[in-house]
N, C-alpha and C. Protein backbone atom coordinates (compact mmCIF):
# COMPACT_ATOMS: atom_id res chain seq x y z
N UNK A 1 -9.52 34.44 -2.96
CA UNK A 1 -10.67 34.29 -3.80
C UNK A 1 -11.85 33.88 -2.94
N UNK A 2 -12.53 34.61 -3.13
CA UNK A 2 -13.86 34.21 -2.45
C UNK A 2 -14.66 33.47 -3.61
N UNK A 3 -15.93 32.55 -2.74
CA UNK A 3 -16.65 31.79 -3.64
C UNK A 3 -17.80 31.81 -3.03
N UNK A 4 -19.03 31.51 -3.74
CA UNK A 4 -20.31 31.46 -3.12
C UNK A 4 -20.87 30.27 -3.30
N UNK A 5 -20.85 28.81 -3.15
CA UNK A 5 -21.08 27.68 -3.52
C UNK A 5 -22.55 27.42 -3.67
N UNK A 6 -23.00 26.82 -5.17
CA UNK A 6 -24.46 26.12 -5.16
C UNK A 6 -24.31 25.12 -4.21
N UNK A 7 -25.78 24.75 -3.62
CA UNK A 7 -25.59 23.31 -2.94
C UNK A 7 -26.83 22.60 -3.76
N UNK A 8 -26.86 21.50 -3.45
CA UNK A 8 -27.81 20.79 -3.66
C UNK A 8 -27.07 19.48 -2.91
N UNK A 9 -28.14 19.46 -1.56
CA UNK A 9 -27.77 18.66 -0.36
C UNK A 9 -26.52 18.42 0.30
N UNK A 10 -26.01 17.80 0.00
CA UNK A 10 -24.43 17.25 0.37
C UNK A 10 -22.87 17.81 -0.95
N UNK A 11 -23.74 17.92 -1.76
CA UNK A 11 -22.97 18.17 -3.25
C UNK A 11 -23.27 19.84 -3.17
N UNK A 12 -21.67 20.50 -3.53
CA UNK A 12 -22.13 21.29 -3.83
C UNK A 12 -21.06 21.72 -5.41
N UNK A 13 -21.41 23.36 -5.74
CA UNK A 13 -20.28 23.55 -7.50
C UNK A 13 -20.30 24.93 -6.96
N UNK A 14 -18.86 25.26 -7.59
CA UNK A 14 -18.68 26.91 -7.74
C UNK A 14 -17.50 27.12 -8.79
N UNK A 15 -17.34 28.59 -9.34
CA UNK A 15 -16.42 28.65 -10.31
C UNK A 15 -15.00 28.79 -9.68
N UNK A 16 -14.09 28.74 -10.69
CA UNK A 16 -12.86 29.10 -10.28
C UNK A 16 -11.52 29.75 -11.05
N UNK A 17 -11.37 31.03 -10.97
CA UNK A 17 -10.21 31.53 -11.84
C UNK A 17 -8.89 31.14 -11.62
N UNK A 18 -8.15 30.02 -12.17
CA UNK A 18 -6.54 29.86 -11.96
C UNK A 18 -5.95 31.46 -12.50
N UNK A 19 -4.85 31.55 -11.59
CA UNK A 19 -3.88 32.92 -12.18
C UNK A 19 -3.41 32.73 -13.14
N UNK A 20 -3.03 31.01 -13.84
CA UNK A 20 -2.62 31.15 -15.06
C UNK A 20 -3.20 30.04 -15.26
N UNK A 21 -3.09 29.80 -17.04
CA UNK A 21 -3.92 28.64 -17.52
C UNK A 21 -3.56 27.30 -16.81
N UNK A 22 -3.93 26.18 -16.47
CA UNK A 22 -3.36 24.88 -16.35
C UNK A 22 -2.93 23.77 -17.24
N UNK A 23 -1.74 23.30 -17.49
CA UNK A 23 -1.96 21.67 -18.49
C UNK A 23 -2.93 21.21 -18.53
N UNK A 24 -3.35 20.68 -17.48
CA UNK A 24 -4.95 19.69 -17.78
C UNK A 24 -5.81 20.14 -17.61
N UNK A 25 -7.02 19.66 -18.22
CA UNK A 25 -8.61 20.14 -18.27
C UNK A 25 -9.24 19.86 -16.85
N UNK A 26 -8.78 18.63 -16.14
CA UNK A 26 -9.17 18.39 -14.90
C UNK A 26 -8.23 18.14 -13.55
N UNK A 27 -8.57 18.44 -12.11
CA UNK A 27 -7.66 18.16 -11.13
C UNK A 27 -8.75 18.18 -9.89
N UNK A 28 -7.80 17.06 -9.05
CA UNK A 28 -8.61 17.16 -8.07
C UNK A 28 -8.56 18.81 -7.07
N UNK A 29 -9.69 18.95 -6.98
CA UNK A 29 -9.46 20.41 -6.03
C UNK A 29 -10.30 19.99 -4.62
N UNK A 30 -9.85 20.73 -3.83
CA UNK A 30 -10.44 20.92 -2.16
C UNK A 30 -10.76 22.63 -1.88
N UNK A 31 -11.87 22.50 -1.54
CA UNK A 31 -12.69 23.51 -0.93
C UNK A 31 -12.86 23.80 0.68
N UNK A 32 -12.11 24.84 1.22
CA UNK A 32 -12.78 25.60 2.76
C UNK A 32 -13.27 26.55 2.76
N UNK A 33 -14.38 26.41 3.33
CA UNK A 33 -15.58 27.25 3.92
C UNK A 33 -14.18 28.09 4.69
N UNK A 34 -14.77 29.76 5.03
CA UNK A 34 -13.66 30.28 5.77
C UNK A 34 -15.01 31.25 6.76
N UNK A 35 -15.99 31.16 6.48
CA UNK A 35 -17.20 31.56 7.25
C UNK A 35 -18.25 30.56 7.97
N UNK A 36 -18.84 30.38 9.01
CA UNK A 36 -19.65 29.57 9.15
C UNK A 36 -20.76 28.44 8.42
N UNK A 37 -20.17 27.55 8.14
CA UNK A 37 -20.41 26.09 9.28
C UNK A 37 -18.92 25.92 8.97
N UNK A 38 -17.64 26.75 8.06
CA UNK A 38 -16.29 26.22 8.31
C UNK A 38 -16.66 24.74 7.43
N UNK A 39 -17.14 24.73 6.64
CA UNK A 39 -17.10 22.87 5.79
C UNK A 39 -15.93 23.26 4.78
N UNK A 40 -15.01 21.34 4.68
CA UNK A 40 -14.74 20.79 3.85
C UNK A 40 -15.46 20.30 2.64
N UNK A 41 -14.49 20.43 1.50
CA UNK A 41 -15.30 19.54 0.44
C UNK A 41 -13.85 18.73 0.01
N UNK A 42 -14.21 17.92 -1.00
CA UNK A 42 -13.59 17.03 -1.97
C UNK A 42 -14.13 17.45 -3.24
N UNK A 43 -13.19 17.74 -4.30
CA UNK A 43 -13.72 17.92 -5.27
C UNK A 43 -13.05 17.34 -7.00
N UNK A 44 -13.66 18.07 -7.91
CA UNK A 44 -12.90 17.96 -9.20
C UNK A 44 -12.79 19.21 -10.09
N UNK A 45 -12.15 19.99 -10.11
CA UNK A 45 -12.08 21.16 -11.22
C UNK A 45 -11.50 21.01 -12.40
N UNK A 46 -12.78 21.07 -13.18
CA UNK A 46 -12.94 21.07 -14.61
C UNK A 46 -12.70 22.42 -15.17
N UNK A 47 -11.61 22.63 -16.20
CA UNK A 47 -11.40 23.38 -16.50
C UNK A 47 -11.63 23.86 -17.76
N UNK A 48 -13.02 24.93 -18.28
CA UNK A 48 -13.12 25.35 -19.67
C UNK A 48 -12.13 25.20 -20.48
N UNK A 49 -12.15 24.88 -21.50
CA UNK A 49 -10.55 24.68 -22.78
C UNK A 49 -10.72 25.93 -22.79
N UNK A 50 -9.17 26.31 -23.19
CA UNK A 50 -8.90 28.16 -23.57
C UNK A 50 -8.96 28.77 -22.95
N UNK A 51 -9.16 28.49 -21.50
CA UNK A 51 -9.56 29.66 -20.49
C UNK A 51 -9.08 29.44 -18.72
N UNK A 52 -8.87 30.27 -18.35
CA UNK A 52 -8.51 29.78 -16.61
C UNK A 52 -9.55 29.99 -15.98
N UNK A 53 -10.66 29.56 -16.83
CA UNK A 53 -11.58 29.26 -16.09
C UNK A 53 -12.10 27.82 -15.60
N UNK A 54 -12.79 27.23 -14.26
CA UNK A 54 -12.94 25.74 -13.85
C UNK A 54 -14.29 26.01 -13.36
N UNK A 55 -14.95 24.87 -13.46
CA UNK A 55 -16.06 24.49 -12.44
C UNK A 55 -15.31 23.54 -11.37
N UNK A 56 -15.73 23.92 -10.30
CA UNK A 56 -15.54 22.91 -9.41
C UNK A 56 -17.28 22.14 -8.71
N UNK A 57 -16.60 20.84 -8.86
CA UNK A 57 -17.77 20.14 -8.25
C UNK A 57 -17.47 19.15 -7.30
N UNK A 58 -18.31 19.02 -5.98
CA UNK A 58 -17.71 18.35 -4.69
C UNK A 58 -19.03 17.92 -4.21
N UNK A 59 -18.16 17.38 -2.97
CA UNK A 59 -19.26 17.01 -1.94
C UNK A 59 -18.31 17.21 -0.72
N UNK A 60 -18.83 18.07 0.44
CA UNK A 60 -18.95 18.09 1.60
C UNK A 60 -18.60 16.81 2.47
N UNK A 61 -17.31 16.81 2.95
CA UNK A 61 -17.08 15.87 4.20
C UNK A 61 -16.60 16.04 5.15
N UNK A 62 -16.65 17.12 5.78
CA UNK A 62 -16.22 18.08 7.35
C UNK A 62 -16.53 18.67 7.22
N UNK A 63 -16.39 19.58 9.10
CA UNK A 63 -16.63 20.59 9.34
C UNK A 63 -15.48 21.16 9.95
N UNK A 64 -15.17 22.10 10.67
CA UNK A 64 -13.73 22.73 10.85
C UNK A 64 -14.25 23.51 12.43
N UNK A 65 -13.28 23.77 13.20
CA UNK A 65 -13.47 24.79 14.13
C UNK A 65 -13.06 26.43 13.25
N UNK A 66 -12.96 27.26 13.46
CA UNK A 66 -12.92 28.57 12.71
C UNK A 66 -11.14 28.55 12.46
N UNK A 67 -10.18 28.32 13.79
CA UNK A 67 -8.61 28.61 13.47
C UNK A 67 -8.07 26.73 12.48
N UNK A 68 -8.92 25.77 12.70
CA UNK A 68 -8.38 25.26 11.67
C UNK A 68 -8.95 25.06 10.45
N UNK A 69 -10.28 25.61 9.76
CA UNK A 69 -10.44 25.85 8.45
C UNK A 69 -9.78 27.17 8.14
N UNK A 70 -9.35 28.41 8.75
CA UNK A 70 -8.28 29.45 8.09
C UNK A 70 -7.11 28.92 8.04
N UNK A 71 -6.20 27.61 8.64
CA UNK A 71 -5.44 26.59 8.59
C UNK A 71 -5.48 26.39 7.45
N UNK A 72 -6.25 25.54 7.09
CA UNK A 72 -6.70 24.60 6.03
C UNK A 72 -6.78 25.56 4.62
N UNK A 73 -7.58 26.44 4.71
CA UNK A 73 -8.05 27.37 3.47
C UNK A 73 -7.05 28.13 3.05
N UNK A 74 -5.58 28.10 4.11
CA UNK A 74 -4.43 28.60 3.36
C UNK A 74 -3.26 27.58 3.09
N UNK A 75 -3.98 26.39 3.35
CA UNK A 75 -2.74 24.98 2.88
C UNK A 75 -1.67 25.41 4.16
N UNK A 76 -1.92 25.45 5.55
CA UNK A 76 -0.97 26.01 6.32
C UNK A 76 -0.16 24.77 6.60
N UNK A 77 1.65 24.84 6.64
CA UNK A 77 2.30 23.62 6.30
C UNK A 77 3.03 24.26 6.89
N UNK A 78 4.43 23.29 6.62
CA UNK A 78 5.68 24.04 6.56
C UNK A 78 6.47 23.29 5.30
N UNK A 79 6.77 23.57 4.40
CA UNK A 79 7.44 23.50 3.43
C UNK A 79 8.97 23.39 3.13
N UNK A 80 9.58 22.45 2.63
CA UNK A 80 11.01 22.17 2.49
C UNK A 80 11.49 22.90 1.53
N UNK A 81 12.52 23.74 1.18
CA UNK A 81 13.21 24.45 0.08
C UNK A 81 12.93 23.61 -1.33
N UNK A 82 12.96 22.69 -1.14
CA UNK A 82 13.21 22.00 -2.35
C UNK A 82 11.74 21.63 -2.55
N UNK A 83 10.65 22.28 -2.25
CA UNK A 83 8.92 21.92 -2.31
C UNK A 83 8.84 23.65 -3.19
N UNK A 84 9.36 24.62 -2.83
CA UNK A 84 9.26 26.20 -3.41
C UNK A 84 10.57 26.08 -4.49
N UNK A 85 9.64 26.77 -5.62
CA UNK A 85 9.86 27.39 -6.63
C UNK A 85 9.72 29.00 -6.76
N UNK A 86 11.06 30.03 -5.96
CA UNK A 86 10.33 31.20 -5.96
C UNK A 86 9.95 32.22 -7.51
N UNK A 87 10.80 31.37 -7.93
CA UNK A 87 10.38 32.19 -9.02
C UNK A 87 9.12 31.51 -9.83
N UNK A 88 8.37 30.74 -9.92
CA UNK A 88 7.51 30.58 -9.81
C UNK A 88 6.16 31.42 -9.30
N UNK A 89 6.57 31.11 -8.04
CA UNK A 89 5.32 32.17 -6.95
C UNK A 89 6.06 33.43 -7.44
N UNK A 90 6.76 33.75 -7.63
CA UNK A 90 6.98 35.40 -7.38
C UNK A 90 6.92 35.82 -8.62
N UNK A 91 6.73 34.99 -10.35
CA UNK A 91 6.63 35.50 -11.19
C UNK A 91 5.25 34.35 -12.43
N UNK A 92 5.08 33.44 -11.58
CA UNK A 92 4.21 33.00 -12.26
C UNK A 92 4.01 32.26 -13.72
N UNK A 93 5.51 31.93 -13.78
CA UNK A 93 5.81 30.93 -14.95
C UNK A 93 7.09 30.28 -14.60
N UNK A 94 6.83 29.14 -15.63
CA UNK A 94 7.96 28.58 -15.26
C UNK A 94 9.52 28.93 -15.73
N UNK A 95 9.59 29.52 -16.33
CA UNK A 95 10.80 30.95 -17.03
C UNK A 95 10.83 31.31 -15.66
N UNK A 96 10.76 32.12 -15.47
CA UNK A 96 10.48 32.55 -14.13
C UNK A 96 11.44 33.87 -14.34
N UNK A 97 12.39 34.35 -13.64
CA UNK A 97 13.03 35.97 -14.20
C UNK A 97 13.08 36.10 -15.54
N UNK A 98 13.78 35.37 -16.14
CA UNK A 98 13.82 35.23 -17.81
C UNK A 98 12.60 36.00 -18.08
N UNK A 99 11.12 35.60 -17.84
CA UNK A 99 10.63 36.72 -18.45
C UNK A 99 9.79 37.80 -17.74
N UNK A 100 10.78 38.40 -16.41
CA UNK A 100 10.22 39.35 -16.22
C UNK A 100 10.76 40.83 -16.65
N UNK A 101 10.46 41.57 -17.49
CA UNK A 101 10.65 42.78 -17.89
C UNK A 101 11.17 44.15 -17.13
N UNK A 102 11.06 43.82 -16.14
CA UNK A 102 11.28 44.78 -15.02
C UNK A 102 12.48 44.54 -14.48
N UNK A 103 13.27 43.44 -14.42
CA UNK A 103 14.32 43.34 -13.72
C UNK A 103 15.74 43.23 -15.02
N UNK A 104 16.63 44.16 -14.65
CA UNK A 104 17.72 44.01 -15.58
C UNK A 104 18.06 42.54 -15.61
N UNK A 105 18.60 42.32 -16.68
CA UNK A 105 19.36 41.02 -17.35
C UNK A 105 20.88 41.02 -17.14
């Protein structure tokens, strides 16, 4: 997802489509720049009721060299089995095969 952030000084807001709705109306979110100046933010995404849609609103507190904000802007980790849910990621609910249509039962 690309984003084009308002600023106003140090603060900046941009929208945000979740792939699926969220439980809560609000969460903390983090923002990387993945183009030059490479900035961090801190933020909060507020999320329209009824919709996967969020505002996010932050403020700027780093800057990045270019290979560790593409680091950063993909949560680059390493992850324990028991941190992944593939059916989750690979189907996007928490059912997870149960309701995918495509795969025999």
């Amino acid at each position: 997802m690309s984003t084009n952030p308002k600023e106003i000084g140090n603060t900046y807001w941009h929208t945000l489509t979740y792939p699926v709705k969220p439980k809560g109306l609000w969460e903390k979110a983090y923002t990387q720049e993945i183009d030059e100046p490479f900035r961090a933010g801190e933020a909060v995404a507020i999320r329209l009721p009824f919709t996967c849609k969020a505002v996010v609103i932050g403020r700027w507190v780093a800057a990045h060299s270019e290979s560790e904000a593409l680091t950063y802007a993909i949560r680059g980790r390493y992850l324990d089995d028991d941190e992944l849910d593939w059916d989750v990621l690979r189907y996007g609910t928490e059912t997870g095969a149960k309701d995918d249509t495509t795969q025999k039962q």
